[in-house]
N, C-alpha and C. Protein backbone atom coordinates (compact mmCIF):
# COMPACT_ATOMS: atom_id res chain seq x y z
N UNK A 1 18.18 -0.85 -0.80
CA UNK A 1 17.01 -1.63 -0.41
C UNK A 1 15.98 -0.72 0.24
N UNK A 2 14.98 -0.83 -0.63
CA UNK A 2 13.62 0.01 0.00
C UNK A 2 13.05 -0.75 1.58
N UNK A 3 12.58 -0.02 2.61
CA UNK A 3 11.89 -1.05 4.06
C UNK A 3 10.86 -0.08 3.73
N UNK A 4 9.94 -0.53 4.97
CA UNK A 4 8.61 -0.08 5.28
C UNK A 4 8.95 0.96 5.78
N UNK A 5 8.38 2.27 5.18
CA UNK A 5 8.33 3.84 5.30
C UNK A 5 7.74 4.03 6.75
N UNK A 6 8.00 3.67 7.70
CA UNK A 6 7.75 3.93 9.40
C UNK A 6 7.68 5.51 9.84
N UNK A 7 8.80 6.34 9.00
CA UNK A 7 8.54 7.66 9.29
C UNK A 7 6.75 8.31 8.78
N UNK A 8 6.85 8.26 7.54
CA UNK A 8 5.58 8.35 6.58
C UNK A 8 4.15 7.55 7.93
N UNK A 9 4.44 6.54 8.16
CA UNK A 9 2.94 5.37 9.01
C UNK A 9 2.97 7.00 10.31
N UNK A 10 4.12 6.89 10.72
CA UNK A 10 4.05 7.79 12.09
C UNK A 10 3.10 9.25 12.08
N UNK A 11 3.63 9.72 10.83
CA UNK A 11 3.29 11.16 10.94
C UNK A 11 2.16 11.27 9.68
N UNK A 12 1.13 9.91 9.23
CA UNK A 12 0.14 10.21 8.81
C UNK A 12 -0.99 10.26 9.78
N UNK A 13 -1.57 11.29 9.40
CA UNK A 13 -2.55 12.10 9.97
C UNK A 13 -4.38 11.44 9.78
N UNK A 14 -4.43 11.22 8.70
CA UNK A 14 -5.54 10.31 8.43
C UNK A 14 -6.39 9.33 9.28
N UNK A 15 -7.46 8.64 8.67
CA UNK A 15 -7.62 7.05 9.51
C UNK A 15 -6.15 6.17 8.92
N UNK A 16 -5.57 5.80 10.42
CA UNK A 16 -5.11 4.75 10.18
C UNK A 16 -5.51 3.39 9.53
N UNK A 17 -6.20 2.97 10.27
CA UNK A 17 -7.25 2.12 9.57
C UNK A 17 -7.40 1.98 8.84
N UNK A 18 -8.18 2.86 7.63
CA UNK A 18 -8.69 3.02 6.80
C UNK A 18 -7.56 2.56 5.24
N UNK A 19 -6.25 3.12 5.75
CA UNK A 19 -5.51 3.37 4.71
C UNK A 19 -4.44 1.90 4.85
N UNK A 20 -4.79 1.21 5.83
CA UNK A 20 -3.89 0.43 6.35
C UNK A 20 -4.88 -1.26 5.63
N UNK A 21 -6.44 -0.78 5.71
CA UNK A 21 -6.86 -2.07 4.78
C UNK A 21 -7.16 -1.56 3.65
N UNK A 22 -6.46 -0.46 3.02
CA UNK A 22 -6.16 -0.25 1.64
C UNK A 22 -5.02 -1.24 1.09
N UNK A 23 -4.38 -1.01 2.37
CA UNK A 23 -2.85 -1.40 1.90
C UNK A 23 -2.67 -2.67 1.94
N UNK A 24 -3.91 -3.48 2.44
CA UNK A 24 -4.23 -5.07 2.50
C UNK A 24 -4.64 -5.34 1.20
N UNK A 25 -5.59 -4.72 1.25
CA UNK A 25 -6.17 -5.25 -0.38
C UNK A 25 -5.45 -4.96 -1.52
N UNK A 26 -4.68 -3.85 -1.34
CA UNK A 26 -3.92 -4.09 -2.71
C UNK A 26 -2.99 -5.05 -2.71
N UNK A 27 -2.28 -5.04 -1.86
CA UNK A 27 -1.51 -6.00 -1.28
C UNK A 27 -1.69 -7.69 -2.16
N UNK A 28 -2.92 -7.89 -1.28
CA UNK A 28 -3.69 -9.35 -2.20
C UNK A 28 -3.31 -9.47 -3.57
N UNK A 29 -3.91 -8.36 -3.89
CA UNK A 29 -4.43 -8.02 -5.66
C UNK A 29 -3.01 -8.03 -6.31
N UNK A 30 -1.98 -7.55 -5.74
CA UNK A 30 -0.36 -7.59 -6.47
C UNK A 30 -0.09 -8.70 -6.00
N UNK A 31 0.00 -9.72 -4.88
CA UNK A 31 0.54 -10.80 -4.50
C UNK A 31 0.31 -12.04 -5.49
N UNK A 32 -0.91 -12.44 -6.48
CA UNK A 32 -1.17 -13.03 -7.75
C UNK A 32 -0.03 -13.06 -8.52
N UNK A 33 0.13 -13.85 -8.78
CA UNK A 33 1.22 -13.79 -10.30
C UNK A 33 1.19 -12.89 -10.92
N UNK A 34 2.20 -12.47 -11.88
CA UNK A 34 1.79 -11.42 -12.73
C UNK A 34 1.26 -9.95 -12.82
N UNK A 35 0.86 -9.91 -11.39
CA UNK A 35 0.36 -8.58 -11.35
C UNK A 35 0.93 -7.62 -10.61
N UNK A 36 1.74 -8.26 -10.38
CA UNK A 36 2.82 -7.30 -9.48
C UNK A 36 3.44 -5.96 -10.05
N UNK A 37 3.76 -6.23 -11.40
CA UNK A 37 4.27 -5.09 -11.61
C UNK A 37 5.67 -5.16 -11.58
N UNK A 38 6.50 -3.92 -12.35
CA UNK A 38 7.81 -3.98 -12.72
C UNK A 38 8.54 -3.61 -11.25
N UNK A 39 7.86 -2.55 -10.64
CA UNK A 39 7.83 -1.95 -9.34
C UNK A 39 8.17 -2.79 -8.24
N UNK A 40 7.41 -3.82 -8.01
CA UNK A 40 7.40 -4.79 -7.48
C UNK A 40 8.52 -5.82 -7.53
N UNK A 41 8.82 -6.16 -8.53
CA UNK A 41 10.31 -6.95 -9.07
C UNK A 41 11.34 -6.19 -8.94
N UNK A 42 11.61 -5.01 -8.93
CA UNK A 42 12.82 -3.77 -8.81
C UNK A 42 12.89 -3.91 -6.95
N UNK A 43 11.28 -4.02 -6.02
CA UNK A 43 11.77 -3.89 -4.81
C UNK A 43 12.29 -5.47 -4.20
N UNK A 44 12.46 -6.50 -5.04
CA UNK A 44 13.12 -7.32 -4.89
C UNK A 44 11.49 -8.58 -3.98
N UNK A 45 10.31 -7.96 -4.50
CA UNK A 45 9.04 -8.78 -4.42
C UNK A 45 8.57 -8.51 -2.82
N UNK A 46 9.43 -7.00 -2.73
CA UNK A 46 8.39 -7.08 -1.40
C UNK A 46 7.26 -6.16 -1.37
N UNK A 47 6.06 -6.74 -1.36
CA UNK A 47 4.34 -6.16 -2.01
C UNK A 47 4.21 -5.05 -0.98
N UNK A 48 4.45 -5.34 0.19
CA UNK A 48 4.07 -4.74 1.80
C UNK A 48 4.77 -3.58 1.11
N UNK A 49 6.31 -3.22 1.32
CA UNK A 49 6.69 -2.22 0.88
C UNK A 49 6.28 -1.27 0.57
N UNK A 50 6.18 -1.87 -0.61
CA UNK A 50 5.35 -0.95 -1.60
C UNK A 50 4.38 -0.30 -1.82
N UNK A 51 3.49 -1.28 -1.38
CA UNK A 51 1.86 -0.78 -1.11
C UNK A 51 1.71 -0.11 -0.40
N UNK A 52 2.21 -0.11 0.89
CA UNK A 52 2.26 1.16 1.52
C UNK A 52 2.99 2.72 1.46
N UNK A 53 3.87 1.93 0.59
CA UNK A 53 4.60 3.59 0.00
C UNK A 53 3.93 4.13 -0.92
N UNK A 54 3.26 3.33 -2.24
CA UNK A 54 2.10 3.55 -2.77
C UNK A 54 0.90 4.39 -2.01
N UNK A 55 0.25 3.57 -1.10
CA UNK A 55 -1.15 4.46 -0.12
C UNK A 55 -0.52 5.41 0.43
N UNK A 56 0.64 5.72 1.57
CA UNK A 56 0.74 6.49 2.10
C UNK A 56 1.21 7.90 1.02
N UNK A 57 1.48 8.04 -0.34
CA UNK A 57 1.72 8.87 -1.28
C UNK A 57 0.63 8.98 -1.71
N UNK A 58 -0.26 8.66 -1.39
CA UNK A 58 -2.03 8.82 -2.42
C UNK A 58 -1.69 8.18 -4.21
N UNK A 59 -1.45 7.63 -3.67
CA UNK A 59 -1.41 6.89 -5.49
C UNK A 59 -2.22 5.79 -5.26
N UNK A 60 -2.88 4.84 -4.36
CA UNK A 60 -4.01 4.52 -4.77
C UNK A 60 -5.51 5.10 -4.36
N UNK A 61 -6.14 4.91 -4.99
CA UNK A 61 -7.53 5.61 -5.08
C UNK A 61 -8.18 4.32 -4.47
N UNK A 62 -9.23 5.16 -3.54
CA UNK A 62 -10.45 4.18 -3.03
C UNK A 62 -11.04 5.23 -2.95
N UNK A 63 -12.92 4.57 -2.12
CA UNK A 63 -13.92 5.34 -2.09
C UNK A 63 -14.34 4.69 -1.45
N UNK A 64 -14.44 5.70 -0.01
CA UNK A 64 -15.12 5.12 1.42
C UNK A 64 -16.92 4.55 1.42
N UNK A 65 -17.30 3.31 1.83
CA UNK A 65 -18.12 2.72 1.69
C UNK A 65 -19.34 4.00 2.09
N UNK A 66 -20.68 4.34 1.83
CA UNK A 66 -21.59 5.20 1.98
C UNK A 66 -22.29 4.71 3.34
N UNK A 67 -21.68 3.35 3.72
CA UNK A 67 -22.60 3.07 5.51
C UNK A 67 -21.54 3.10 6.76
N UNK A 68 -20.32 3.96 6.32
CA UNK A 68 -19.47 4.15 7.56
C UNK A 68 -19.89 5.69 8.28
């Protein structure tokens, strides 16, 4: 059973913030039916998980707004 990567949250260096309402919005966007992914069904449907093991690995891509 995969949990929330707590070592990885601790010793990222980054905006917290920043990567943490990454991990909201994707979050949303997989929580829909269907869009979850195979990934998602293997961690037994937990989105949080994932998404953050996802962001905190740089596998999702964003692009910081131009008025921060």
């Amino acid at each position: 059973m995969v949990s929330i990567p707590l070592d990885s949250l601790i010793d990222y260096e980054d905006n917290i913030y920043q990567i943490t309402c990454v991990a909201i919005k994707e979050a949303n966007i997989l929580s829909n039916p269907g869009l979850g992914g195979k990934e998602i069904e293997e961690n037994n449907g937990k989105i949080v998980t994932e998404v953050l093991s996802r962001a905190l690995a740089g596998e999702i891509l964003f692009e910081e707004p131009d008025d921060l």
